[in-house]
C-alpha atoms as a PDB file:
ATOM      1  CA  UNK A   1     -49.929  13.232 -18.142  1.00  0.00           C
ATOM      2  CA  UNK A   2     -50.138  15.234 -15.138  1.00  0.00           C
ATOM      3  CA  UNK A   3     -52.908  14.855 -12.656  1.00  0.00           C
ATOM      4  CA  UNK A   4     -53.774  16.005  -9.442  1.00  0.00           C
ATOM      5  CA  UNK A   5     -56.806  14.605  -6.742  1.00  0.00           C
ATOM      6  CA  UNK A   6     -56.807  18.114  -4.759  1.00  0.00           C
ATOM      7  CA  UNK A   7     -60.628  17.753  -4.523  1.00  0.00           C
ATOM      8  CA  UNK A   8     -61.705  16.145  -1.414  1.00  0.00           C
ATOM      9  CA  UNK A   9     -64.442  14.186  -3.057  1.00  0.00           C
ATOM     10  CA  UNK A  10     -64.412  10.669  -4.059  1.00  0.00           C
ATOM     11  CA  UNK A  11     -63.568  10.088  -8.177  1.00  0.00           C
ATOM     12  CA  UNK A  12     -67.335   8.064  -7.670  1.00  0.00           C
ATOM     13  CA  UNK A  13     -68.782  11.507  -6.511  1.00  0.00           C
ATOM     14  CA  UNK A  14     -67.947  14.279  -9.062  1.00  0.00           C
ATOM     15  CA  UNK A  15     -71.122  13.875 -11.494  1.00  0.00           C
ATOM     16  CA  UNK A  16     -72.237  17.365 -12.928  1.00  0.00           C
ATOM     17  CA  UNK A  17     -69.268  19.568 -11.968  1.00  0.00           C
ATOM     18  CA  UNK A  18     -67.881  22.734 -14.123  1.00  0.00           C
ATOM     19  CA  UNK A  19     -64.834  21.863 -15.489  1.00  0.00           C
ATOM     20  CA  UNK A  20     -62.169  24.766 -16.951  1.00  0.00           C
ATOM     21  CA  UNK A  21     -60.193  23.586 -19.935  1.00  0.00           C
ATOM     22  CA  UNK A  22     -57.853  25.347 -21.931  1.00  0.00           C
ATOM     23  CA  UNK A  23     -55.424  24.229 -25.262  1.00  0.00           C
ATOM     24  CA  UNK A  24     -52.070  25.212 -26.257  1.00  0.00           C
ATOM     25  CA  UNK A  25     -51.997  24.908 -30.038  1.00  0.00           C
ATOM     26  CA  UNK A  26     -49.629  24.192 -33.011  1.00  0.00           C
ATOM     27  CA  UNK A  27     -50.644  27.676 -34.327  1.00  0.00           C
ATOM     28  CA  UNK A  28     -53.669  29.989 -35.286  1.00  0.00           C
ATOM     29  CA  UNK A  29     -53.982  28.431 -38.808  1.00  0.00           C
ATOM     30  CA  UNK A  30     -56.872  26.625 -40.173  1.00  0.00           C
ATOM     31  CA  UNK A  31     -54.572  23.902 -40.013  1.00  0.00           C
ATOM     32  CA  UNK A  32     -53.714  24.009 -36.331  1.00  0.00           C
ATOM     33  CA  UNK A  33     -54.460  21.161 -33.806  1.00  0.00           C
ATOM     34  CA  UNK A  34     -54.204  21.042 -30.046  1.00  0.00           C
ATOM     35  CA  UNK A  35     -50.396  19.999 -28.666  1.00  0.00           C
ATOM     36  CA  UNK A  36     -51.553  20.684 -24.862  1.00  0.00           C
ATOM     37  CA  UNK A  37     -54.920  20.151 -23.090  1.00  0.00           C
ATOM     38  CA  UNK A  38     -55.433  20.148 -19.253  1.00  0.00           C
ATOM     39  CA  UNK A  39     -58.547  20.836 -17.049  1.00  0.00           C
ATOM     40  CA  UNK A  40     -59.937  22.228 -13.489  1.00  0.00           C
ATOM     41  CA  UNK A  41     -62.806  20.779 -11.673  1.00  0.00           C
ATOM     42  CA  UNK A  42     -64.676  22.745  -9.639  1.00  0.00           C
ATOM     43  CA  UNK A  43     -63.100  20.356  -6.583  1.00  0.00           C
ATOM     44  CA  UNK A  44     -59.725  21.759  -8.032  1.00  0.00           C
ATOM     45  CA  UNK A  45     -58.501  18.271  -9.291  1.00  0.00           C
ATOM     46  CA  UNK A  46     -56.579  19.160 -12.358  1.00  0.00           C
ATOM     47  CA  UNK A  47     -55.523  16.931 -14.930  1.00  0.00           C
ATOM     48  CA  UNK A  48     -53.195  17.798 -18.112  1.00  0.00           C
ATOM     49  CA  UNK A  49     -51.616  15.971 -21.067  1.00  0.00           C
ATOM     50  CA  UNK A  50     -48.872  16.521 -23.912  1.00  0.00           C
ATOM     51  CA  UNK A  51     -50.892  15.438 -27.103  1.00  0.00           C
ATOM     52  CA  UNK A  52     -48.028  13.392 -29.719  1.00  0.00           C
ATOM     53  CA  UNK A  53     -49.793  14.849 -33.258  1.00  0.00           C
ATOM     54  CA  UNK A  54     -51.244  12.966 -35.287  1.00  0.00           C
ATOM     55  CA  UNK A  55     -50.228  11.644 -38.733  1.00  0.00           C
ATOM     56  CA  UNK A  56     -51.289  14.265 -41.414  1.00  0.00           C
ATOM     57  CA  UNK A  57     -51.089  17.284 -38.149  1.00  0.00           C
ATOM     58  CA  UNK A  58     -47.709  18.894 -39.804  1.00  0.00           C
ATOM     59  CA  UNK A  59     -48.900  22.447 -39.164  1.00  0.00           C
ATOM     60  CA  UNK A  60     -45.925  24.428 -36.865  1.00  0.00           C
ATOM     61  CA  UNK A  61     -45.670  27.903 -36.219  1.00  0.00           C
ATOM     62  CA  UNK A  62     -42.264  28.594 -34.745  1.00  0.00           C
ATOM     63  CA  UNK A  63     -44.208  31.737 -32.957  1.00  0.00           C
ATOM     64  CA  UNK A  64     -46.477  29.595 -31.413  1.00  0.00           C
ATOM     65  CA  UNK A  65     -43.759  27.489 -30.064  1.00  0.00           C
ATOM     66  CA  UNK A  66     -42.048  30.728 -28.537  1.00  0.00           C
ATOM     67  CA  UNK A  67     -45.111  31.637 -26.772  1.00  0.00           C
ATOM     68  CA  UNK A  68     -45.817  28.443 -24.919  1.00  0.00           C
ATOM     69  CA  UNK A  69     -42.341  26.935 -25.337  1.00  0.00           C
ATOM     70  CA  UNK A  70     -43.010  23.044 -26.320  1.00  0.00           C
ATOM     71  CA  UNK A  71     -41.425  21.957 -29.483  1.00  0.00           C
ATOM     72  CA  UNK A  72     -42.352  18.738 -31.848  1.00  0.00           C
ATOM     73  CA  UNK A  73     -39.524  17.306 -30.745  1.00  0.00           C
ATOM     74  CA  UNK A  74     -40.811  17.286 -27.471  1.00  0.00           C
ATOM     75  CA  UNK A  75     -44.294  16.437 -28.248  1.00  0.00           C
ATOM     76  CA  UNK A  76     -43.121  13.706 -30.333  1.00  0.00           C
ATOM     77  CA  UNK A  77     -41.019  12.015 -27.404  1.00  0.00           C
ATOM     78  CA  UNK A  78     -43.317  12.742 -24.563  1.00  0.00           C
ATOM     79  CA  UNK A  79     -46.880  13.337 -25.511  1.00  0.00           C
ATOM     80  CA  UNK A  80     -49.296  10.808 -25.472  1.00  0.00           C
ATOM     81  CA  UNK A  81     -50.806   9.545 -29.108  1.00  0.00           C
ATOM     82  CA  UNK A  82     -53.771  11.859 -29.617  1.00  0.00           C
ATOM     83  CA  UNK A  83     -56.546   8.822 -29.467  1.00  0.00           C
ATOM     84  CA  UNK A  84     -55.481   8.023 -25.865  1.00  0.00           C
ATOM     85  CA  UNK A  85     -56.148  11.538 -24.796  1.00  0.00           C
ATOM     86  CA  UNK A  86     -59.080  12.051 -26.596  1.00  0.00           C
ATOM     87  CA  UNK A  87     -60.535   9.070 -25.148  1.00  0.00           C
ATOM     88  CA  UNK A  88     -59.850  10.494 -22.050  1.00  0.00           C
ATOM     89  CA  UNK A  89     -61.185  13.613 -22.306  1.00  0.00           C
ATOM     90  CA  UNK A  90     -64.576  11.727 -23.111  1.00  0.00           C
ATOM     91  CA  UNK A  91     -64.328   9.498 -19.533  1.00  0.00           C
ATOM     92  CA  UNK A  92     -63.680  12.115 -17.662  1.00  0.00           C
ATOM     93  CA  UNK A  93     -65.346  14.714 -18.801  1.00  0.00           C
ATOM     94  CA  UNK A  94     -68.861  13.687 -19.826  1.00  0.00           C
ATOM     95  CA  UNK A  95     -70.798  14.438 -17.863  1.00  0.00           C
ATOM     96  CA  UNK A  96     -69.616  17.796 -16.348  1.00  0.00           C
ATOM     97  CA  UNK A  97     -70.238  21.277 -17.847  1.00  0.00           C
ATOM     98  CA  UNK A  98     -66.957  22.240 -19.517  1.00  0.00           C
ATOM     99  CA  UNK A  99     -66.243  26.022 -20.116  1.00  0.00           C
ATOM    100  CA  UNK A 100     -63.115  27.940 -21.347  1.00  0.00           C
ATOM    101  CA  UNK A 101     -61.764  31.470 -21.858  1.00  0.00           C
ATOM    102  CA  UNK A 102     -61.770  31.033 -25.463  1.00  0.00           C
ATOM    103  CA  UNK A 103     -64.624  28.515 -26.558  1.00  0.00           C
ATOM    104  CA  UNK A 104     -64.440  29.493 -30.279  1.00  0.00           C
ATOM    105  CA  UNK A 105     -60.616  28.590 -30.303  1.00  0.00           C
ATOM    106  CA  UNK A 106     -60.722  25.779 -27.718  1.00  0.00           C
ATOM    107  CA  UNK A 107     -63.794  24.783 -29.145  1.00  0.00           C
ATOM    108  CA  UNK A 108     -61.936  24.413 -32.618  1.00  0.00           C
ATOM    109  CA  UNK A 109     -58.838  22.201 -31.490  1.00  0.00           C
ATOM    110  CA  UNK A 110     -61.347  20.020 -29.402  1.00  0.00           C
ATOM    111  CA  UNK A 111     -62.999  19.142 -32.256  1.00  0.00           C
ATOM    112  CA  UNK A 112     -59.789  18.488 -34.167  1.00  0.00           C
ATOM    113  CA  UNK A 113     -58.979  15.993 -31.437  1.00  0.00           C
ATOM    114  CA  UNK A 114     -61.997  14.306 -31.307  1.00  0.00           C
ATOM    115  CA  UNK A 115     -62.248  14.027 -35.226  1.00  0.00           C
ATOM    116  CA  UNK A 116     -58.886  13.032 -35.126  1.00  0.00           C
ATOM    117  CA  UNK A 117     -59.376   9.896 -33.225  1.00  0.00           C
ATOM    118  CA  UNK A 118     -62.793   9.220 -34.633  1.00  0.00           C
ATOM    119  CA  UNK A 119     -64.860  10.728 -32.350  1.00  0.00           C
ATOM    120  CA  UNK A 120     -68.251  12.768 -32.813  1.00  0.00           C
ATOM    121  CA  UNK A 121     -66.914  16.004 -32.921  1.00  0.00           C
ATOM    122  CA  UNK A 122     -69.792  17.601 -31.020  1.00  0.00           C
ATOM    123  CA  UNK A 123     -69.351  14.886 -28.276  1.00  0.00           C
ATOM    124  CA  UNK A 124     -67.756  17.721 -25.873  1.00  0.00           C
ATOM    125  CA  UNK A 125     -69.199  20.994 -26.196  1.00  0.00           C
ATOM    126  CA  UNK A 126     -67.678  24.422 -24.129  1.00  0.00           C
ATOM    127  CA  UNK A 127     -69.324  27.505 -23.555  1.00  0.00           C
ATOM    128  CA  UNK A 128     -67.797  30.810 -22.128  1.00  0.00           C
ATOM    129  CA  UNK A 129     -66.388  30.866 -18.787  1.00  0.00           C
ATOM    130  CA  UNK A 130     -68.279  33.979 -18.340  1.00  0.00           C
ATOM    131  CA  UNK A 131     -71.341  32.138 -18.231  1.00  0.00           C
ATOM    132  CA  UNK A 132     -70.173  29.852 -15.310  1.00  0.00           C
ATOM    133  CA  UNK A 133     -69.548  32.967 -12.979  1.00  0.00           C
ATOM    134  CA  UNK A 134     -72.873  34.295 -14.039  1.00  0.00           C
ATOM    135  CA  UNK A 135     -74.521  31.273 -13.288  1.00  0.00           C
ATOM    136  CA  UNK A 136     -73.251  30.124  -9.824  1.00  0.00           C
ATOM    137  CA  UNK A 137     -73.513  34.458  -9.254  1.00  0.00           C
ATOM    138  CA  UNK A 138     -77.103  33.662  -9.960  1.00  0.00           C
ATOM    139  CA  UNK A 139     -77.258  30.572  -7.619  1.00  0.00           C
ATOM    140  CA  UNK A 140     -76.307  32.065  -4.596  1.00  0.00           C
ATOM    141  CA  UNK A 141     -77.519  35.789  -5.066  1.00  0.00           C
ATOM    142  CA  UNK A 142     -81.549  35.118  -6.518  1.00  0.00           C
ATOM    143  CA  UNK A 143     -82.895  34.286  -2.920  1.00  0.00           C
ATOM    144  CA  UNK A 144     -81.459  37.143  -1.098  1.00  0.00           C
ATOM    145  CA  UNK A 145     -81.116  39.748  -3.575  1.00  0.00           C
ATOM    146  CA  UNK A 146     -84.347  41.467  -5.531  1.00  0.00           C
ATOM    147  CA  UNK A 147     -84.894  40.995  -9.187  1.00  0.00           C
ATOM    148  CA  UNK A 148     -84.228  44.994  -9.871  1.00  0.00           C
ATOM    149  CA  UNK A 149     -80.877  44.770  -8.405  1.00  0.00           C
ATOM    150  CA  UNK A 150     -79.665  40.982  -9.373  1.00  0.00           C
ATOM    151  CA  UNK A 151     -78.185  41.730 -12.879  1.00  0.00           C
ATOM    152  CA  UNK A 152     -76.358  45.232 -11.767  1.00  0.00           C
ATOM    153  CA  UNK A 153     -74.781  43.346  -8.893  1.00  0.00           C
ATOM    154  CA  UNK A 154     -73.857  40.174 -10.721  1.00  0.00           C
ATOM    155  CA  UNK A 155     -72.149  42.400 -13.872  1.00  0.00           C
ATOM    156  CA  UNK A 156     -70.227  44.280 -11.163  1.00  0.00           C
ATOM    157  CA  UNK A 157     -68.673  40.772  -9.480  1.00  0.00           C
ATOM    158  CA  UNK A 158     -67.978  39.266 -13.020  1.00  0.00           C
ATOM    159  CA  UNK A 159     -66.224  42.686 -14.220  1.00  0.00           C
ATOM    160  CA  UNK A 160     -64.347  43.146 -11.049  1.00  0.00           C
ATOM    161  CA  UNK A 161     -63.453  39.006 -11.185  1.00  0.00           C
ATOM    162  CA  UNK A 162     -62.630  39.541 -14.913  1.00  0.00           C
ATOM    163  CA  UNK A 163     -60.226  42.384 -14.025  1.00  0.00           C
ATOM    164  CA  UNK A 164     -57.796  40.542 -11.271  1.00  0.00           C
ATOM    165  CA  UNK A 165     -57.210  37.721 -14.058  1.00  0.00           C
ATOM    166  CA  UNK A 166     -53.786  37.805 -14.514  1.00  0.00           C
ATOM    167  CA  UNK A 167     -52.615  40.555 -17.940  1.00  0.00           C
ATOM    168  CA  UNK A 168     -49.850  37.763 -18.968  1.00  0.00           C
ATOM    169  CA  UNK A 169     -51.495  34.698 -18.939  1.00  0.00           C
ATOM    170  CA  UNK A 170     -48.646  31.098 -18.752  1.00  0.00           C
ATOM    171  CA  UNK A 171     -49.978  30.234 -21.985  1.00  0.00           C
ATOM    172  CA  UNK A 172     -49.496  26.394 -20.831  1.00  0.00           C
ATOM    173  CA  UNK A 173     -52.765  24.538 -20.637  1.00  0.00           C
ATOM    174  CA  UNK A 174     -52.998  23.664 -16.954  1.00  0.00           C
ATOM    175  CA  UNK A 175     -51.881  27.211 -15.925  1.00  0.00           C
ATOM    176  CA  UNK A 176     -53.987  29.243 -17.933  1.00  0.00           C
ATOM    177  CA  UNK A 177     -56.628  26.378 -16.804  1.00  0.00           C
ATOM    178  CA  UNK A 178     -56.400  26.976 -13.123  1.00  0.00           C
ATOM    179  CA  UNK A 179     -56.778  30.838 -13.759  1.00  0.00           C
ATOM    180  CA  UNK A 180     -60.042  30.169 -15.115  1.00  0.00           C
ATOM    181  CA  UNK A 181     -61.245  27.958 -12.138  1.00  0.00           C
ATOM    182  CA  UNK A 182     -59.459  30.819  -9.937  1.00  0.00           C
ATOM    183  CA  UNK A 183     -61.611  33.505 -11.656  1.00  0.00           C
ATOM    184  CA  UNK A 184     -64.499  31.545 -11.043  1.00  0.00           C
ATOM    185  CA  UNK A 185     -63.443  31.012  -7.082  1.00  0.00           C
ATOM    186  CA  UNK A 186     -63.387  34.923  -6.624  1.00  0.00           C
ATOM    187  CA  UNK A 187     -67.169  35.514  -8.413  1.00  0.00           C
ATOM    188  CA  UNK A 188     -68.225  32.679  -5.871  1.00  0.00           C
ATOM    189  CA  UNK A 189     -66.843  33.596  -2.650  1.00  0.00           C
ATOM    190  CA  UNK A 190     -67.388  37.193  -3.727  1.00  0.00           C
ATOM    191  CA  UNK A 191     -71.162  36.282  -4.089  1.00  0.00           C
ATOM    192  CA  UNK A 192     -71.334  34.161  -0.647  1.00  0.00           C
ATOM    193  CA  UNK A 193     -70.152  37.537   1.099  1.00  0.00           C
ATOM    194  CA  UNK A 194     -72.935  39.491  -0.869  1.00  0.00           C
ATOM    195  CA  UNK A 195     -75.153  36.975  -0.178  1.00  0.00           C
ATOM    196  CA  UNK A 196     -74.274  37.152   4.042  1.00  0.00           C
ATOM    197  CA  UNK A 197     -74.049  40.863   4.452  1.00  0.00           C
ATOM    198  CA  UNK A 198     -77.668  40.572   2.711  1.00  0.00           C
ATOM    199  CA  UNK A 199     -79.319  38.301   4.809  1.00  0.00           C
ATOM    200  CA  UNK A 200     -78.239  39.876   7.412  1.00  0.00           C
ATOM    201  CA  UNK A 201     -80.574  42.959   6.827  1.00  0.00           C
END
């Protein structure tokens, strides 16, 4: 497990943050399950784990493990069992809105994990990380920008956001994680500028 307290709020003061997740996987099979998960707060804590599969997970893609470069062997030895993390992954992330690049894949080997260990499946739920820069867009622009020109100028910072993602993502779960919560830092302070040269008129 990796984590990191870059945030410069107290753990005891991080109820209802955005959160950016992201999976590496075994493969793209109906059979895959999540070997990597890791996460971004909107503080920029980050927090990332090596998931040991679970008996009966004996899906493996050698492709897979080319793109993102973690064997079995190395799950095996160093990841943690699979209940442990998804245990986790309910304490800490509760209570926080949870988004990722891919929900309908991330979405997939969350539930795997949390069925896997006995969990409601639908006890974590992630929508599109689009919807997070829309949203805090939104936040900061609706007071200071008029109703005719809101969506045109919010479509133009997610788009232009969007574009400076990175065209090779790491494909390792905290990496591809933080470009998420990066994405979403550029539609914010991209907004706040909007929003000044605005309210200055």
């Amino acid at each position: 497990m990796r984590l990191s307290l870059g945030g410069r709020r107290g753990l005891s003061q991080i109820d209802g943050m955005k959160a950016f997740l992201d999976f590496e996987a075994s493969s793209l099979s109906d059979q895959s399950y999540p070997v990597e998960v890791a996460w971004v707060f909107q503080d920029g804590r980050t927090e990332s784990h090596l998931i040991k599969p679970a008996p009966g997970w004996v899906d493996w893609n050698p492709q897979a493990e080319a793109i993102h470069g973690i064997s079995r062997a190395t799950l095996t030895s160093e990841g943690q069992p699979h209940d442990v993390v998804a245990t986790r992954m309910i304490e800490a992330l509760s209570d926080h809105e949870l988004f990722a690049s891919a929900p309908s894949w991330d979405g997939k080997w969350l539930s795997v994990l949390l069925r896997g260990a006995g969990l409601p499946r639908h006890a974590l739920r992630l929508r599109d990380t689009d919807e997070a820069l829309r949203s805090t867009a939104i936040e900061i622009l609706q007071n200071v920008i008029s109703a005719a020109r809101l969506d045109v100028e919010i479509h133009t910072l997610v788009s232009v956001a969007n574009a400076a993602k990175s065209t090779q993502p790491a494909h390792r779960a905290l990496a591809d994680a933080i470009g998420e919560y990066e994405t979403w830092c550029r539609v914010r302070q991209a907004a706040r500028v909007l929003a000044a040269e605005n309210g200055a008129r």
